[in-house]
N, C-alpha and C. Protein backbone atom coordinates (compact mmCIF):
# COMPACT_ATOMS: atom_id res chain seq x y z
N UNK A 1 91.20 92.48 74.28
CA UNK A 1 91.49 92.29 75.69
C UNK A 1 92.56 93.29 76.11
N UNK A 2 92.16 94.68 76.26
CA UNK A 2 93.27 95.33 76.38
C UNK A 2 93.86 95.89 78.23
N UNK A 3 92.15 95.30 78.92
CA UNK A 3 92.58 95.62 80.00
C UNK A 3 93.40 94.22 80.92
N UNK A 4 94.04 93.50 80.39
CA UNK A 4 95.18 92.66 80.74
C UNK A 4 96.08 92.51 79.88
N UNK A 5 97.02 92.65 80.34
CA UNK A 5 98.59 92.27 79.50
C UNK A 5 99.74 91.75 80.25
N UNK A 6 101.01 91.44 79.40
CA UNK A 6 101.60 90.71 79.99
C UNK A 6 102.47 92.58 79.58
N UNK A 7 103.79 92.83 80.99
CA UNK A 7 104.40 93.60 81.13
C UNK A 7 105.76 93.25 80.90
N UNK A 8 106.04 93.49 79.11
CA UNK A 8 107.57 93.47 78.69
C UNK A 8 108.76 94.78 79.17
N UNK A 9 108.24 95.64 79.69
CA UNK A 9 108.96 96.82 79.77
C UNK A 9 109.75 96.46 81.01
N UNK A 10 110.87 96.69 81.01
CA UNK A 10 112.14 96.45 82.12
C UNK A 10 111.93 97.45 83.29
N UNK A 11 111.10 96.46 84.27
CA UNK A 11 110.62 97.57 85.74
C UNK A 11 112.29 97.21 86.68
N UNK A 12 112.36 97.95 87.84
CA UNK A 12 112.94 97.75 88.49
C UNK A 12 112.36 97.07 90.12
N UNK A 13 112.33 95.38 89.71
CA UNK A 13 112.04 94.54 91.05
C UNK A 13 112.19 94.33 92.14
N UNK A 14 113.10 95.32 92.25
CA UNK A 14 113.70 94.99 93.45
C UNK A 14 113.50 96.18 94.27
N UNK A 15 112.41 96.97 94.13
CA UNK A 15 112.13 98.50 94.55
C UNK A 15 111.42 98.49 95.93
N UNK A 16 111.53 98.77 96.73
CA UNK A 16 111.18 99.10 97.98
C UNK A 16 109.44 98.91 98.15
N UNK A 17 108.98 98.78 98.95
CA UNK A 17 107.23 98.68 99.33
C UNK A 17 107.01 100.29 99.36
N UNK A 18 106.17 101.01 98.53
CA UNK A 18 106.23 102.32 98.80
C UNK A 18 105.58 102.66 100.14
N UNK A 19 105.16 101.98 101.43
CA UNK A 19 104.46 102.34 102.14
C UNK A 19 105.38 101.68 103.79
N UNK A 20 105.84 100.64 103.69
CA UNK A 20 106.82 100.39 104.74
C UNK A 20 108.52 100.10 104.32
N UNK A 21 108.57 100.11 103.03
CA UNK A 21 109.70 100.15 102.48
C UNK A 21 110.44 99.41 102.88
N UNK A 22 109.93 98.04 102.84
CA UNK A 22 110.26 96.62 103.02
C UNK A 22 110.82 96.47 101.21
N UNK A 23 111.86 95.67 101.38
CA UNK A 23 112.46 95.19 100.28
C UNK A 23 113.46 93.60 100.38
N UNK A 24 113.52 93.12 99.24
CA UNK A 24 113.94 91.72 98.56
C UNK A 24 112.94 91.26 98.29
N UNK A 25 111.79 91.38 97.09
CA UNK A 25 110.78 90.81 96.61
C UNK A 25 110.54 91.12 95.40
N UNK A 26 109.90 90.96 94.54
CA UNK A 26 109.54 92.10 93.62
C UNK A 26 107.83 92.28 93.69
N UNK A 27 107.66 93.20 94.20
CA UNK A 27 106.43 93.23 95.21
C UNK A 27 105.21 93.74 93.83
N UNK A 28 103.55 93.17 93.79
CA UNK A 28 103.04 93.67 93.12
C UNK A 28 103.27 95.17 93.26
N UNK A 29 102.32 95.59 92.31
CA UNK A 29 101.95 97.56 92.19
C UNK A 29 100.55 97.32 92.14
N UNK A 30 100.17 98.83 92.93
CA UNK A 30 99.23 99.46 92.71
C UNK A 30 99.10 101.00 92.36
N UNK A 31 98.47 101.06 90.95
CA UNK A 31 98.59 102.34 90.50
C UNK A 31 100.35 102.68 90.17
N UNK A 32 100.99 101.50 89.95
CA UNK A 32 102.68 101.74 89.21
C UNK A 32 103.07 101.61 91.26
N UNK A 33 102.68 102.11 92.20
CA UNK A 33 103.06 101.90 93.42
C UNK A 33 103.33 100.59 94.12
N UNK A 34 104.94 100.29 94.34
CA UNK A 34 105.49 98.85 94.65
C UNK A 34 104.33 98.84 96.35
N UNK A 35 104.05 97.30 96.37
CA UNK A 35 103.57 97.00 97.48
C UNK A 35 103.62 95.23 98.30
N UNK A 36 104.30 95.45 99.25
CA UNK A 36 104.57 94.30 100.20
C UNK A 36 103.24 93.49 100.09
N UNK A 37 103.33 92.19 100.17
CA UNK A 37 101.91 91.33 100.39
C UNK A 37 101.37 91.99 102.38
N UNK A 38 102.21 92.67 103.11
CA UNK A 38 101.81 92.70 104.48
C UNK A 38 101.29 94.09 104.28
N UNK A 39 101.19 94.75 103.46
CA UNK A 39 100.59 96.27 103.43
C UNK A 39 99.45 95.91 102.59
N UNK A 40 99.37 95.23 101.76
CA UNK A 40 98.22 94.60 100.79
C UNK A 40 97.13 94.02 101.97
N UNK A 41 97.52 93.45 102.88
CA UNK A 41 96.96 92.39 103.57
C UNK A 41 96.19 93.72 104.74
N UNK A 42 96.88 94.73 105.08
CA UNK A 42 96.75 95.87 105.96
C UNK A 42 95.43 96.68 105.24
N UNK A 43 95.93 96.84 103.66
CA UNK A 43 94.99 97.68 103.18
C UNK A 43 93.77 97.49 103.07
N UNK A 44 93.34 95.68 103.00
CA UNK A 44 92.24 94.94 102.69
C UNK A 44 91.43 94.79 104.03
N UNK A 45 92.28 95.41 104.76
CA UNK A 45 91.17 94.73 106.72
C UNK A 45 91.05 96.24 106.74
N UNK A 46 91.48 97.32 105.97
CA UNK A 46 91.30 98.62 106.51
C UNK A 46 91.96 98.75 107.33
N UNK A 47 93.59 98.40 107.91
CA UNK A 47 94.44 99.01 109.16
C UNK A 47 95.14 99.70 108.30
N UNK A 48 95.40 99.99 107.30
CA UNK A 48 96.34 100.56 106.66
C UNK A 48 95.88 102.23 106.32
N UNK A 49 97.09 102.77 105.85
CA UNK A 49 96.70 103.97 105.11
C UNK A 49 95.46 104.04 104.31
N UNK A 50 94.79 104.80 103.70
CA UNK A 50 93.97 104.55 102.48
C UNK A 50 94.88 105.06 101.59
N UNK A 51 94.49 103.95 100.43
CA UNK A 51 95.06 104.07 99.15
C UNK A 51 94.14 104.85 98.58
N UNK A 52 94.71 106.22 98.05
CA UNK A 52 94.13 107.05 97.08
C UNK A 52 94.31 107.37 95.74
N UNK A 53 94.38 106.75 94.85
CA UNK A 53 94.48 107.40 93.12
C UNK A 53 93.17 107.90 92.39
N UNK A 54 93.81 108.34 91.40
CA UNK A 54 92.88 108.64 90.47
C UNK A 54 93.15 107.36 89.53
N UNK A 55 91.90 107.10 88.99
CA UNK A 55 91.29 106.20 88.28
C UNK A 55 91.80 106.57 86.51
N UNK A 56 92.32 105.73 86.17
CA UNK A 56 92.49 105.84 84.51
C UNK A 56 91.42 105.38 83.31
N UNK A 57 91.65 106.02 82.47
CA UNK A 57 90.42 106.15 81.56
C UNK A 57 90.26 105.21 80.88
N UNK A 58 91.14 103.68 80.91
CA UNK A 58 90.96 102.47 80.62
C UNK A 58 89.51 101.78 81.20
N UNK A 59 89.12 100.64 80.64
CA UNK A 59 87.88 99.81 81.01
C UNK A 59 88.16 98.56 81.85
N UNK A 60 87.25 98.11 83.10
CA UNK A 60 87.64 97.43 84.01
C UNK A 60 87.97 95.92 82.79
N UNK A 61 88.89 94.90 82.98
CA UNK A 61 89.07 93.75 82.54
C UNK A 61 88.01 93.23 82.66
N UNK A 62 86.87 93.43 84.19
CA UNK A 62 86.31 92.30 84.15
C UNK A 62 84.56 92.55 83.50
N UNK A 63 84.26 94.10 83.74
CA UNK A 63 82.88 94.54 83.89
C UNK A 63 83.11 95.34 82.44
N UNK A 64 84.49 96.08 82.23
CA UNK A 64 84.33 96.98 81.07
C UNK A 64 83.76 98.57 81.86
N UNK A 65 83.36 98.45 82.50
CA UNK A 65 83.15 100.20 82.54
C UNK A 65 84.80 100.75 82.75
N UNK A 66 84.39 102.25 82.74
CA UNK A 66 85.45 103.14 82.08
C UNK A 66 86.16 103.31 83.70
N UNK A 67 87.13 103.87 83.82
CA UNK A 67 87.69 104.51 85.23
C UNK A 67 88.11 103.17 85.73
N UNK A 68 89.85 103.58 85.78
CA UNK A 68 90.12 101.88 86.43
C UNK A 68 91.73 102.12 87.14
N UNK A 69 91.77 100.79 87.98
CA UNK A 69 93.44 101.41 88.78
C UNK A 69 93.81 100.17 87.95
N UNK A 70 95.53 100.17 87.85
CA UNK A 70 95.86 99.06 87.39
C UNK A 70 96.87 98.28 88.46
N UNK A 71 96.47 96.84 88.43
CA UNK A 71 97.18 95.82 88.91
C UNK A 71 98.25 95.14 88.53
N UNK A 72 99.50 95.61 89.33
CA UNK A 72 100.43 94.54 88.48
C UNK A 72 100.60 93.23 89.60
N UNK A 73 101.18 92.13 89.08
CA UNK A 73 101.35 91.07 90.23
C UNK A 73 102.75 90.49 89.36
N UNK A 74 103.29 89.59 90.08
CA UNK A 74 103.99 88.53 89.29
C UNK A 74 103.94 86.86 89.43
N UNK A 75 103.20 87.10 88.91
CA UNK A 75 102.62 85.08 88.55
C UNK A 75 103.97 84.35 88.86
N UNK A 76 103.51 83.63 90.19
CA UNK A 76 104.50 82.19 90.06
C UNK A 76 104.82 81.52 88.74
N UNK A 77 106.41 81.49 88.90
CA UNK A 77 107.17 80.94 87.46
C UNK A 77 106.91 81.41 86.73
N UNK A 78 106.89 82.63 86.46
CA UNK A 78 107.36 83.88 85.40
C UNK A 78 108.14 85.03 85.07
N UNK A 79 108.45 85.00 84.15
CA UNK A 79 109.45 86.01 84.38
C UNK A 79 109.03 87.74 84.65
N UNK A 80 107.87 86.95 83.61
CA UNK A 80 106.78 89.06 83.45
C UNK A 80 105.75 88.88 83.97
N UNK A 81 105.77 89.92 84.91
CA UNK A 81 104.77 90.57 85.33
C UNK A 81 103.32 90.71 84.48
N UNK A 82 101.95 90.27 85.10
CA UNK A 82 101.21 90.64 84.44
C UNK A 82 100.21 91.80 84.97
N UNK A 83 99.50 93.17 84.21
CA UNK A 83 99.05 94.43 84.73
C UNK A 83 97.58 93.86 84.46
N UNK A 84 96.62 94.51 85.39
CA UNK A 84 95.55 94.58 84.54
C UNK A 84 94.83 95.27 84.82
N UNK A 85 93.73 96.09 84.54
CA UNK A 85 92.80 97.27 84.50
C UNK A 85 91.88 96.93 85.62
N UNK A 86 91.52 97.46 86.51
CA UNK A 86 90.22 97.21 87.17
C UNK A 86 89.84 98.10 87.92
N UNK A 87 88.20 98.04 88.10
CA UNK A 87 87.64 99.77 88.10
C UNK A 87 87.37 99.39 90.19
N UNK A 88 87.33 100.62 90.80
CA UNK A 88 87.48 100.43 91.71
C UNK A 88 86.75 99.26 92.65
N UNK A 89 85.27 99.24 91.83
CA UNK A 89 84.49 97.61 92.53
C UNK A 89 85.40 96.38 92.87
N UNK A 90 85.70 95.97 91.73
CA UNK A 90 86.66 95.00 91.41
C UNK A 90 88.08 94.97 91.81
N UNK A 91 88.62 96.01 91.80
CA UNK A 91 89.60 96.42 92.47
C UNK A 91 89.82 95.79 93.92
N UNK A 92 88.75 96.33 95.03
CA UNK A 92 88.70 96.24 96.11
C UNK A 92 88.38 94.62 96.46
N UNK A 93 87.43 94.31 95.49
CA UNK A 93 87.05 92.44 95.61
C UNK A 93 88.06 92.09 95.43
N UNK A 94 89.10 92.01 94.38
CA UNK A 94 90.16 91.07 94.24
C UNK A 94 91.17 91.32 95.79
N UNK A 95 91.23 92.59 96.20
CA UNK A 95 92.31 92.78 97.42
C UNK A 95 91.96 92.12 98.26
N UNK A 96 90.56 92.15 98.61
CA UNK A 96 90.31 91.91 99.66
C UNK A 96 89.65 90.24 99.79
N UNK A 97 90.24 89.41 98.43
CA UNK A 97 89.65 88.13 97.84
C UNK A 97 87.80 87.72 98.22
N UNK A 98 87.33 88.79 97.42
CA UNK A 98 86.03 88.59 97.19
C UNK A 98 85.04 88.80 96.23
N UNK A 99 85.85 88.28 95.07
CA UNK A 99 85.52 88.17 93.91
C UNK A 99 84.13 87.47 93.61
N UNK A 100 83.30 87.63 93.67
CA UNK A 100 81.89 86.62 92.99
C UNK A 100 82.41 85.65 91.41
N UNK A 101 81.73 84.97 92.00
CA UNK A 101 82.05 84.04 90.76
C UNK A 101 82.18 84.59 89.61
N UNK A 102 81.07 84.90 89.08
CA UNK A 102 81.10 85.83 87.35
C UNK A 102 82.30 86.26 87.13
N UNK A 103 82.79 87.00 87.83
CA UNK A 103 84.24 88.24 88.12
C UNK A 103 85.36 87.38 88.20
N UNK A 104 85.61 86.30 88.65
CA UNK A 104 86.36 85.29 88.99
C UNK A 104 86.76 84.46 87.81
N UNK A 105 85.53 83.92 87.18
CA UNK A 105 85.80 83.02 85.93
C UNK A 105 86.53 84.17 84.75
N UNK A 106 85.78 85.12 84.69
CA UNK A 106 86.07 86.28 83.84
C UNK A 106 87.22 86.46 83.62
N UNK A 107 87.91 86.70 85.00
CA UNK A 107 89.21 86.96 85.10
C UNK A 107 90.21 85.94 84.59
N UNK A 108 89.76 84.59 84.94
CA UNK A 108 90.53 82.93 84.94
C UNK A 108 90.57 83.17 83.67
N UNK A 109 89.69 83.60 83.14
CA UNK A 109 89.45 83.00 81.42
C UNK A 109 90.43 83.91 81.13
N UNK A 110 90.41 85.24 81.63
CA UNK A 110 91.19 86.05 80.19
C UNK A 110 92.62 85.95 80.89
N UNK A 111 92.92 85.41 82.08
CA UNK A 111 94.49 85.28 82.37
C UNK A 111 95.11 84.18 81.30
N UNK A 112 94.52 82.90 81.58
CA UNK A 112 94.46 81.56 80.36
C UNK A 112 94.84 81.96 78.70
N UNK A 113 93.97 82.60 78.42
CA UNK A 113 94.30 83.30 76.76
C UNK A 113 95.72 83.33 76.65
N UNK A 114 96.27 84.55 78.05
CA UNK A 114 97.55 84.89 78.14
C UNK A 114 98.92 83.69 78.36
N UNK A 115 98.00 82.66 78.85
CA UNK A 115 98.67 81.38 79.37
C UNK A 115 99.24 81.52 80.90
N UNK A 116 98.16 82.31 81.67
CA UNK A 116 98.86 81.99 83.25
C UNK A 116 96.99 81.02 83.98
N UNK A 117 97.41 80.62 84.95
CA UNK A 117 96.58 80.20 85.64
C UNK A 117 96.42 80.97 86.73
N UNK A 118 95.02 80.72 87.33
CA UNK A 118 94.65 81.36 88.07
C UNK A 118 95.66 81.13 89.64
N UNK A 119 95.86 79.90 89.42
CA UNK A 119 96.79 79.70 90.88
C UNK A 119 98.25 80.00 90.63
N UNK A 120 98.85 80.96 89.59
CA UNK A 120 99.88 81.36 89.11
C UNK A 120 99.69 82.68 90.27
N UNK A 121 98.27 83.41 90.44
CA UNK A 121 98.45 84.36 90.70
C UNK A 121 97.83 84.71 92.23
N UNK A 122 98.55 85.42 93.22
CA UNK A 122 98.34 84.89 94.64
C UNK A 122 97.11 85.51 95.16
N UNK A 123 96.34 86.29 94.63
CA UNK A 123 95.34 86.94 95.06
C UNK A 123 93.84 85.93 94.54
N UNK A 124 94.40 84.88 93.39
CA UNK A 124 93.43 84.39 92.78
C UNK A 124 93.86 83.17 93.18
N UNK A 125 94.57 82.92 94.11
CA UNK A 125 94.92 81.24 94.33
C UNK A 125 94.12 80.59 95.31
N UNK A 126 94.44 79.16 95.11
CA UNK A 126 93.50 78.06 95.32
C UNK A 126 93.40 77.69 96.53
N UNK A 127 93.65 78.84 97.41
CA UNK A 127 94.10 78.38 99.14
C UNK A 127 92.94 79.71 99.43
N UNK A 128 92.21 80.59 98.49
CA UNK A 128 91.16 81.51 98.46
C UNK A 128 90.53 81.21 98.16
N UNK A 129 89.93 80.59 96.81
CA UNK A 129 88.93 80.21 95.97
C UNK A 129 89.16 79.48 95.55
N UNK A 130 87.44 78.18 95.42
CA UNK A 130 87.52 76.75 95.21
C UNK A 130 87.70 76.45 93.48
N UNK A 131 87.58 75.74 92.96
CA UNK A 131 87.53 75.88 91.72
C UNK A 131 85.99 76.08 91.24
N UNK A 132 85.19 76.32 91.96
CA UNK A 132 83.94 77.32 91.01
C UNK A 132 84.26 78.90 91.59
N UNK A 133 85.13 79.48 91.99
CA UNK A 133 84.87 80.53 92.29
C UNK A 133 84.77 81.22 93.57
N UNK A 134 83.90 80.22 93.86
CA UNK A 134 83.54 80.74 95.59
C UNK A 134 84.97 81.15 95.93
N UNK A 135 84.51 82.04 96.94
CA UNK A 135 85.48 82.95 97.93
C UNK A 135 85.78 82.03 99.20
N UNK A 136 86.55 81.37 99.70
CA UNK A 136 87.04 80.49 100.72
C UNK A 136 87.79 81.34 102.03
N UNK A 137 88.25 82.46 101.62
CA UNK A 137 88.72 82.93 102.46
C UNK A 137 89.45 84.38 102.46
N UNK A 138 87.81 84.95 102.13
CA UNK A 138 87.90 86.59 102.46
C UNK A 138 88.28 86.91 103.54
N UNK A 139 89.02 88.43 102.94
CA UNK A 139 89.39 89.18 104.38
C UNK A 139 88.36 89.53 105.00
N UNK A 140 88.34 89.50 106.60
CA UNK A 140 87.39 89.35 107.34
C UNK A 140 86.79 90.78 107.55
N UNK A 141 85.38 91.23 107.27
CA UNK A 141 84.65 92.72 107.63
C UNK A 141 84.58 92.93 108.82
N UNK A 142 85.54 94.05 109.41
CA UNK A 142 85.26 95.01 110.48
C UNK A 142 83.99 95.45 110.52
């Protein structure tokens, strides 16, 4: 399971939103890039900048193909951060909370191994998706 882990390395949390440079949070990353939940929320309706990286040669967590951005978040009541691999499909489903089931359990399962729950983590929480999965409340398509 190498495209999730738990992140022991001493980040600095308290780092600015790289895009409105909003700070006092310790805001997920994308692609190592700190990001506000209100630029996350911007990026997923498409009002925002486009986010552009290049893709790393890791395998998505959930599908396994090759080419992937990585996610960091920080799970309610934890201290570490957890990263995880995901190739741009998946990527964009989880932002934009529209994960299909398969992709969803996939994910639940291999967070669990690690010992977080899915409602630990805010993109996968239970105010989005029911407990089979279903999507409750995708960002809405322009």
């Amino acid at each position: 399971m190498e495209g999730l882990r738990v992140v022991k390395d001493l980040l600095a949390p308290q780092t600015p939103c790289s895009r409105c440079q909003s700070a006092g949070c310790p805001w997920d990353r994308l692609a190592g890039q700190p990001i506000c939940p209100d630029c996350q929320e911007a990026l997923a309706q498409g009002e925002g900048e486009p986010f552009i990286v290049r893709t790393e040669r890791h395998r998505c967590v959930i599908c396994q193909q090759p080419g992937t951005v990585r996610y960091l978040t920080y799970p309610l009541h934890s201290a570490e951060p957890v990263e995880m691999d995901l190739c741009p499909r998946h990527f964009q489903a989880l932002l934009a909370r529209r994960l299909d089931r398969h992709a969803y359990h996939q994910l639940s399962r291999q967070l669990q191994t690690l010992g977080f729950s899915t409602r630990q983590v805010f993109l996968l929480h239970e105010a989005f998706y029911d407990e089979q999965g279903h999507s409750l409340q995708p960002v809405p398509e322009w």
